[in-house]
PDB file of N, CA and C in Angstrom:
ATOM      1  N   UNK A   1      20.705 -17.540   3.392  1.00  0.00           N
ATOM      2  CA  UNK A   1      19.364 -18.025   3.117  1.00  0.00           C
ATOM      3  C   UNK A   1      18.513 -16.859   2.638  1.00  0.00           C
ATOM      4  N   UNK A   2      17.912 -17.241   1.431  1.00  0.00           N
ATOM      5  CA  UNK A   2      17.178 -16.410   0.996  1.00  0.00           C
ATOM      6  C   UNK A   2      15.617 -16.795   1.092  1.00  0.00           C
ATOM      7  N   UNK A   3      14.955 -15.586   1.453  1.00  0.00           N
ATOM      8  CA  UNK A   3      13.092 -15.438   1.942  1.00  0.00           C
ATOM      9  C   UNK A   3      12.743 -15.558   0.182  1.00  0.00           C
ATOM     10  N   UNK A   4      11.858 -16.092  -0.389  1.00  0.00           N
ATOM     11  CA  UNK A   4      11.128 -16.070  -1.117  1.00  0.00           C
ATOM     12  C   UNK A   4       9.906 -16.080  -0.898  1.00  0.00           C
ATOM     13  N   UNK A   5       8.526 -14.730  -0.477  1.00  0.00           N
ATOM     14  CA  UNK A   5       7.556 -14.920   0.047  1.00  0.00           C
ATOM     15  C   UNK A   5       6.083 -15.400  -0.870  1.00  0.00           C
ATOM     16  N   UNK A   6       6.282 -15.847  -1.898  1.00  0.00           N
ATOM     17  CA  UNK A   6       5.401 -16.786  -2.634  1.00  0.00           C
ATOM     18  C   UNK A   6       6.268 -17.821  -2.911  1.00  0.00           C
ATOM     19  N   UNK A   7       7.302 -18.602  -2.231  1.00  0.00           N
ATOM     20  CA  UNK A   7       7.582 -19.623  -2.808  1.00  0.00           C
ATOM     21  C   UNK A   7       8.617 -19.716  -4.149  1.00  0.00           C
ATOM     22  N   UNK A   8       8.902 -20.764  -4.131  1.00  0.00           N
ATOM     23  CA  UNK A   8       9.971 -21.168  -5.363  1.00  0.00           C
ATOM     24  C   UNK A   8       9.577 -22.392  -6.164  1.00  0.00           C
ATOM     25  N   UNK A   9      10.453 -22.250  -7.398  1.00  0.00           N
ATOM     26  CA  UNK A   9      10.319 -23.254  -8.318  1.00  0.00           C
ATOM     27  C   UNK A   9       8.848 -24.071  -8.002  1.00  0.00           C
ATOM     28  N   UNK A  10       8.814 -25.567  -8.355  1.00  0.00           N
ATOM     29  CA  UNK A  10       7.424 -26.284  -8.420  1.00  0.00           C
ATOM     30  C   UNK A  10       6.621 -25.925  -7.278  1.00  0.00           C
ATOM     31  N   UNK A  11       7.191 -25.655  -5.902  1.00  0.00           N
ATOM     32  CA  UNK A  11       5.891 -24.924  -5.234  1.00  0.00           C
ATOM     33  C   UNK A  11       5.012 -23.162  -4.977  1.00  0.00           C
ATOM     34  N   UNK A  12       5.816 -22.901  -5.873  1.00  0.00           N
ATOM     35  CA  UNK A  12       5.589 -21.418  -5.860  1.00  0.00           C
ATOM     36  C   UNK A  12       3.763 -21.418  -6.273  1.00  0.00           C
ATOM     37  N   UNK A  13       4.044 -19.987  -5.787  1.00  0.00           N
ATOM     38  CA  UNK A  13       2.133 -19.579  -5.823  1.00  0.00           C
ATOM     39  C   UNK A  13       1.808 -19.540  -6.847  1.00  0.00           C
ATOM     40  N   UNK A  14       0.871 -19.934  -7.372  1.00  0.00           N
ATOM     41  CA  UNK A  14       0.434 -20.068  -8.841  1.00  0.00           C
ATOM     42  C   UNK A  14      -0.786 -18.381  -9.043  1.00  0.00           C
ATOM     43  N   UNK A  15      -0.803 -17.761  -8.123  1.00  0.00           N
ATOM     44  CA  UNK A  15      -0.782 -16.151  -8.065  1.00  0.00           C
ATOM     45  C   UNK A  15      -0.318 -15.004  -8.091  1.00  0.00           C
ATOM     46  N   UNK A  16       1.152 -15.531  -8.032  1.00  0.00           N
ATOM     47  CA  UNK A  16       2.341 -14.709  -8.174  1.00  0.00           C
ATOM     48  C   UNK A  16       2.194 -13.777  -9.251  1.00  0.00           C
ATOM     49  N   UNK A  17       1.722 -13.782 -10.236  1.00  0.00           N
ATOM     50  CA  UNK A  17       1.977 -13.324 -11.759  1.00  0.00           C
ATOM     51  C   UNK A  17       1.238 -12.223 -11.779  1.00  0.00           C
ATOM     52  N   UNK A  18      -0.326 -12.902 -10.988  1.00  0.00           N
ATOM     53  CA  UNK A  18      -1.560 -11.983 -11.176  1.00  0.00           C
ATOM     54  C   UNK A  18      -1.319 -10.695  -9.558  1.00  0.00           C
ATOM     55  N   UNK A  19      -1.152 -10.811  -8.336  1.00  0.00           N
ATOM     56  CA  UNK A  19      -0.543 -10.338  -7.480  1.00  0.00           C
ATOM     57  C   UNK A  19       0.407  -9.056  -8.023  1.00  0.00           C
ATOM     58  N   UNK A  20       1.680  -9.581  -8.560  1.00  0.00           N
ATOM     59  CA  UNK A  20       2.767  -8.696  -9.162  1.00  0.00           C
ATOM     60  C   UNK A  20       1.695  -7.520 -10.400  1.00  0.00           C
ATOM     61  N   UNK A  21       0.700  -7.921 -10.860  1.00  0.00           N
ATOM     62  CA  UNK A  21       0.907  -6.859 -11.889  1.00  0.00           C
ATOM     63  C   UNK A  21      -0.411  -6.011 -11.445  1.00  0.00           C
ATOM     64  N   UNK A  22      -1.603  -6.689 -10.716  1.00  0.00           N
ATOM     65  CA  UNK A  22      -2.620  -5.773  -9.977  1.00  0.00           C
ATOM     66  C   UNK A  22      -2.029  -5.157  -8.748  1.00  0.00           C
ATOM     67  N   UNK A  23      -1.067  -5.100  -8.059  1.00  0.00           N
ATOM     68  CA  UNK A  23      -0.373  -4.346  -6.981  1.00  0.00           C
ATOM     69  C   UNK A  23      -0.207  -2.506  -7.311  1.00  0.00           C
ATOM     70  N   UNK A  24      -0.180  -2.667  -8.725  1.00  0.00           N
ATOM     71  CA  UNK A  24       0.555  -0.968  -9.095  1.00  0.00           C
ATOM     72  C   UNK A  24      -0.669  -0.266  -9.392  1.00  0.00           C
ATOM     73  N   UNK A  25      -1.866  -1.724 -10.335  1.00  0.00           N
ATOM     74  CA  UNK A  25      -3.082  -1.083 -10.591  1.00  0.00           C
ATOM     75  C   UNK A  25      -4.328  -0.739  -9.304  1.00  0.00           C
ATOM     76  N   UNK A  26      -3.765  -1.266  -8.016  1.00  0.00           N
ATOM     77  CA  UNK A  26      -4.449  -1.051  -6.711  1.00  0.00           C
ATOM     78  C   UNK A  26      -4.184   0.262  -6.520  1.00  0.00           C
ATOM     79  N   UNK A  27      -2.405   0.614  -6.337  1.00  0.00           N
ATOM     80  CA  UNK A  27      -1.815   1.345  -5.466  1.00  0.00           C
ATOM     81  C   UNK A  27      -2.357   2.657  -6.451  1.00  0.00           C
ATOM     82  N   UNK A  28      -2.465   2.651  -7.686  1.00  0.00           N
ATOM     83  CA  UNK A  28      -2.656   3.752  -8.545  1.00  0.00           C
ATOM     84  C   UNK A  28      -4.307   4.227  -8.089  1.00  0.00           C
ATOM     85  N   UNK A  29      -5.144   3.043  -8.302  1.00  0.00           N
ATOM     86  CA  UNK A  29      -6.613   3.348  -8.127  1.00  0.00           C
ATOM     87  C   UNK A  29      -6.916   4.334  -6.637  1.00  0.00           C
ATOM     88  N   UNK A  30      -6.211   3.469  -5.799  1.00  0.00           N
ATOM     89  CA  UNK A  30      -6.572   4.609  -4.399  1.00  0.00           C
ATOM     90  C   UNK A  30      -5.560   6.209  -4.464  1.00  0.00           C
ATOM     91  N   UNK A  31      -4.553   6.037  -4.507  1.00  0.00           N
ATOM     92  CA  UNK A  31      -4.126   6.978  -5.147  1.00  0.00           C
ATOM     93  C   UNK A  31      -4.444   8.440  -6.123  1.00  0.00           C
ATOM     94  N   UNK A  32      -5.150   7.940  -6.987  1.00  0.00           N
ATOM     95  CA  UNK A  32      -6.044   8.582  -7.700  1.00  0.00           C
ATOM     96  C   UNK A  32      -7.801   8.815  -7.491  1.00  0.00           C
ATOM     97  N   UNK A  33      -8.455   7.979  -6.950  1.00  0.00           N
ATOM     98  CA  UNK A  33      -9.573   8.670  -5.986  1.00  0.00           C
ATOM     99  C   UNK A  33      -9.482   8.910  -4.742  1.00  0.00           C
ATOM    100  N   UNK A  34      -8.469   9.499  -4.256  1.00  0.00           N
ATOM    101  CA  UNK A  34      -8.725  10.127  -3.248  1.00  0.00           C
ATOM    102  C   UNK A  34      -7.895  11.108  -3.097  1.00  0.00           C
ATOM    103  N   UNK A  35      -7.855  11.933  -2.132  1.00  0.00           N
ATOM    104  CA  UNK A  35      -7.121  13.097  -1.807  1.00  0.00           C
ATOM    105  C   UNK A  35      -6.646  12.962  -0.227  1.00  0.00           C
ATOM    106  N   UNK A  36      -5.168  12.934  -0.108  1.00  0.00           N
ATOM    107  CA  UNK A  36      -4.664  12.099   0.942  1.00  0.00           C
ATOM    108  C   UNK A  36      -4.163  13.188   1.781  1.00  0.00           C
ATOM    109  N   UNK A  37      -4.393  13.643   3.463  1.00  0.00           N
ATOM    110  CA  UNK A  37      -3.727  14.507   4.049  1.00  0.00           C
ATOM    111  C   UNK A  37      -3.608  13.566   5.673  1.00  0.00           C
ATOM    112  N   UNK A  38      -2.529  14.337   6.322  1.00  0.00           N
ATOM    113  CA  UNK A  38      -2.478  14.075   7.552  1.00  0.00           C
ATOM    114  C   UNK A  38      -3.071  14.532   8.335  1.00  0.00           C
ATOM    115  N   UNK A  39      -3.260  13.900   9.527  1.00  0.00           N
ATOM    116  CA  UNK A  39      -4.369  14.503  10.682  1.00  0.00           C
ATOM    117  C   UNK A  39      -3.395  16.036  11.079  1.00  0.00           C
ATOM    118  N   UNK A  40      -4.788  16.682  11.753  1.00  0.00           N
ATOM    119  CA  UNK A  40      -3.811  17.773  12.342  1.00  0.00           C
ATOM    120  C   UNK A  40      -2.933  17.857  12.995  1.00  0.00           C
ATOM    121  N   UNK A  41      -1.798  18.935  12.750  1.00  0.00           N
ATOM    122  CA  UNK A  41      -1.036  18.865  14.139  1.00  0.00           C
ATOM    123  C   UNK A  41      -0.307  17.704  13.984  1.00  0.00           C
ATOM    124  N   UNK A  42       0.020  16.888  12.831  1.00  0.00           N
ATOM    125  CA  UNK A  42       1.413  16.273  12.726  1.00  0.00           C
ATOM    126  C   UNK A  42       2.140  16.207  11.668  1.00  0.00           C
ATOM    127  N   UNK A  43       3.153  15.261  12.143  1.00  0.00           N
ATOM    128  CA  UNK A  43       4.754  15.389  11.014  1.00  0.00           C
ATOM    129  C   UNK A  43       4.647  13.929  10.268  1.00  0.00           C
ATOM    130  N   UNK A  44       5.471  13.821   9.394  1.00  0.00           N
ATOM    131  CA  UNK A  44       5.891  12.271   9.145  1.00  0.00           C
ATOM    132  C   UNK A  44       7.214  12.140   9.476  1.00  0.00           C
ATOM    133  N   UNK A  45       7.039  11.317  10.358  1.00  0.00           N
ATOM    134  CA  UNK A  45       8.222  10.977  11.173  1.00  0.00           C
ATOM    135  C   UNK A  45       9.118   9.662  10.595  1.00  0.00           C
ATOM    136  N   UNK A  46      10.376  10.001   9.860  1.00  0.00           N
ATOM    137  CA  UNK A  46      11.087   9.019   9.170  1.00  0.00           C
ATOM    138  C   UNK A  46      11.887   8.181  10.299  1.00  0.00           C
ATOM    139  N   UNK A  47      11.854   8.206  11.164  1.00  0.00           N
ATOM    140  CA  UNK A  47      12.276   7.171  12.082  1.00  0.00           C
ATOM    141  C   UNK A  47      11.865   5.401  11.624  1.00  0.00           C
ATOM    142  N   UNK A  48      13.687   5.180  12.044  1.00  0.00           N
ATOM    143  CA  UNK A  48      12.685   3.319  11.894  1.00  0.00           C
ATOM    144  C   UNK A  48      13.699   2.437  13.225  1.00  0.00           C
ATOM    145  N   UNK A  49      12.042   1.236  12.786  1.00  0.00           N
ATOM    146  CA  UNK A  49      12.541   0.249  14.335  1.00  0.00           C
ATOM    147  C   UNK A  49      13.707  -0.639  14.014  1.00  0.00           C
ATOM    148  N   UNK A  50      15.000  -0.994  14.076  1.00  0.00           N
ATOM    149  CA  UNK A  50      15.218  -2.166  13.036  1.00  0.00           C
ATOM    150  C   UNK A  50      15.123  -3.765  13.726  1.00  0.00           C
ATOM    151  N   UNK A  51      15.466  -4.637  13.091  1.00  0.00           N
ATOM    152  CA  UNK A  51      15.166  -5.852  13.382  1.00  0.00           C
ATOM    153  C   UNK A  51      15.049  -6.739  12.559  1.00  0.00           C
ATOM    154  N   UNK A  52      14.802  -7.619  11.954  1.00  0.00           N
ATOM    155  CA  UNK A  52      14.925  -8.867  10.791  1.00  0.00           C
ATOM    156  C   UNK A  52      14.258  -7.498   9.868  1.00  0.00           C
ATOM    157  N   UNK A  53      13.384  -7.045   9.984  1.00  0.00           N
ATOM    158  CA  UNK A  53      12.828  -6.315   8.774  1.00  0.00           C
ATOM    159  C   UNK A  53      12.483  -5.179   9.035  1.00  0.00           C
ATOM    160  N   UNK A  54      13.404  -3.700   8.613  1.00  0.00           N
ATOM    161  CA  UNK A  54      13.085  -2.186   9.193  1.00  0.00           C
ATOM    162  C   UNK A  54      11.641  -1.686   9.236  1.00  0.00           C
ATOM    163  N   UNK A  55      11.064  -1.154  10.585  1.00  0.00           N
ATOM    164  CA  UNK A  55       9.494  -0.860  10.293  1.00  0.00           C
ATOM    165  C   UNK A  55       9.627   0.460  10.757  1.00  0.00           C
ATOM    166  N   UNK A  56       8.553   1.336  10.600  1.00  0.00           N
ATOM    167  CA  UNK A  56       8.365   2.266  11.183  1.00  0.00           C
ATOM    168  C   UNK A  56       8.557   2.755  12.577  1.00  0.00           C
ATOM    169  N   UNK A  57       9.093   3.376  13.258  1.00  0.00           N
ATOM    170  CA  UNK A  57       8.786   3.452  14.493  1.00  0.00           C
ATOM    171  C   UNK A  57       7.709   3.954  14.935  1.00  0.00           C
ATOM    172  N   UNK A  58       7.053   4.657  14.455  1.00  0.00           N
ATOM    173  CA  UNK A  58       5.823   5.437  14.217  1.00  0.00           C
ATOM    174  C   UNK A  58       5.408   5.108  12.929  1.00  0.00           C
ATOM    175  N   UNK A  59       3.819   4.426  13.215  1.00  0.00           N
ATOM    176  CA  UNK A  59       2.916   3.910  11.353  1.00  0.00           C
ATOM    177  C   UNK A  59       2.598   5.077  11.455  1.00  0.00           C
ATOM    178  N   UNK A  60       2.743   5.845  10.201  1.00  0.00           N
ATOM    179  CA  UNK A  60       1.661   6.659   9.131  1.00  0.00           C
ATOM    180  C   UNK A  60       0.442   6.672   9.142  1.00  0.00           C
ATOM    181  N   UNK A  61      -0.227   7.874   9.506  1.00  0.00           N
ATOM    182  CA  UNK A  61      -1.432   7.724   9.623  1.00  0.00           C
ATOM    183  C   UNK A  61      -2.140   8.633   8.537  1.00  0.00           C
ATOM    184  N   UNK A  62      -3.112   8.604   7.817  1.00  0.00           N
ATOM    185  CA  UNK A  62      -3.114   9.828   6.612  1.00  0.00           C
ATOM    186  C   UNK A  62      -4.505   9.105   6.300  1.00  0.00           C
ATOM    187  N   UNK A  63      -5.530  10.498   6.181  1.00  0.00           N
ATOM    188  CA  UNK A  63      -7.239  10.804   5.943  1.00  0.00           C
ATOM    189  C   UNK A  63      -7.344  10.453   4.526  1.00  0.00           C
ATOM    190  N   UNK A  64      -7.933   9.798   3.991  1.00  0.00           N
ATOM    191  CA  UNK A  64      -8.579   9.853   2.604  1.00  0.00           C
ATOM    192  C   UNK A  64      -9.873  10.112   2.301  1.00  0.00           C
ATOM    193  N   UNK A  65      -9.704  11.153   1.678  1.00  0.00           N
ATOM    194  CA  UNK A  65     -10.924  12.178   1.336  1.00  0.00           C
ATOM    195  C   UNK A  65     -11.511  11.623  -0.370  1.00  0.00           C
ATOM    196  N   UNK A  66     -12.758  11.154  -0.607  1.00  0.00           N
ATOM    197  CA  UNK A  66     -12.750  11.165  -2.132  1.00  0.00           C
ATOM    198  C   UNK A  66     -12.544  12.469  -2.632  1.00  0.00           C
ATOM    199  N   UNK A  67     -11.924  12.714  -3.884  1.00  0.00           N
ATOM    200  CA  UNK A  67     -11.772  13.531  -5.127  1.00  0.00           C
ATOM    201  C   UNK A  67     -13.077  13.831  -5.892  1.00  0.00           C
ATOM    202  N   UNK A  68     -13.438  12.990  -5.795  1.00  0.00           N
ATOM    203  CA  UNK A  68     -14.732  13.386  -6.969  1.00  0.00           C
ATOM    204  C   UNK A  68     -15.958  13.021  -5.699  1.00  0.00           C
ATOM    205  N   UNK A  69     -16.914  13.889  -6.130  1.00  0.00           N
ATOM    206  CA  UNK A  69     -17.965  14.748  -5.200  1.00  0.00           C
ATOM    207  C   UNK A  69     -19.306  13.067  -5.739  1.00  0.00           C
ATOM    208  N   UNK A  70     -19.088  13.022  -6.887  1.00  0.00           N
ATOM    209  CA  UNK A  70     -20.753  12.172  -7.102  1.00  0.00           C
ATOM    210  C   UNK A  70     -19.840  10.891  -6.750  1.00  0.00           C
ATOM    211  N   UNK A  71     -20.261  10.078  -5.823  1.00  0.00           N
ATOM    212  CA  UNK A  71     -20.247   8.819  -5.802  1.00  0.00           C
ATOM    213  C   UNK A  71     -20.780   7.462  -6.792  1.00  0.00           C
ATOM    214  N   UNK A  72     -21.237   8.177  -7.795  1.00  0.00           N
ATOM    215  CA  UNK A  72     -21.412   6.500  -9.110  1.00  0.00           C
ATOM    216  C   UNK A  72     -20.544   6.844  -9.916  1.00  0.00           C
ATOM    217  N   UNK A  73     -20.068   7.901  -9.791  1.00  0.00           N
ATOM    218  CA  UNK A  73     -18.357   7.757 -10.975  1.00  0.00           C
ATOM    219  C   UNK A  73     -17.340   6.889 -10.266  1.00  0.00           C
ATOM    220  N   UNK A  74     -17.238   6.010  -8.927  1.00  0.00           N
ATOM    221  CA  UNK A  74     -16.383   5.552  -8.316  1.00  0.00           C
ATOM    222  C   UNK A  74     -16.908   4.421  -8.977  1.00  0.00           C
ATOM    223  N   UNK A  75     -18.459   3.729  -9.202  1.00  0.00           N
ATOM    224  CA  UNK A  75     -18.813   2.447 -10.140  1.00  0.00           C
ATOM    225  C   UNK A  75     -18.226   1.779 -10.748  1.00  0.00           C
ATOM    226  N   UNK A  76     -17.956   0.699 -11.411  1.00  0.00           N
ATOM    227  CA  UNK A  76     -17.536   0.312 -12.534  1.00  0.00           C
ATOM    228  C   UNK A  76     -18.089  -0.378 -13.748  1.00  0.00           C
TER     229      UNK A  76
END
């Protein structure tokens, strides 16, 4: 059995399309205004839990700092 998490054929999400192609333009936007570090005094710990679906054993925790100093260049 296969998970399809928007659905299949005639009931599938009729968002699917728009979802799939703003996902990279999200992940890029934060990505690119900000400047990403870990709290002090830790590691990233590649450990995982497993179970129907592998998770972290430890979530990621990481500061986002803006990049750019004037706040109306973040505007659109």
């Amino acid at each position: 059995m296969e998970f399809y998490p928007f659905g299949y054929g005639k009931r599938s999400c009729a968002g699917i399309a728009l979802a799939e192609r703003m996902l990279m333009f999200i992940l890029a936007s934060l990505l690119h205004s900000f400047e990403w570090e870990l709290p002090k005094d830790s590691v990233i710990d590649f450990k995982e839990k497993f179970g129907i679906v592998n998770k972290k054993l430890n979530p990621l925790v990481a500061i986002p700092t803006p990049s750019l100093s004037n706040s109306d260049l973040y505007l659109a």
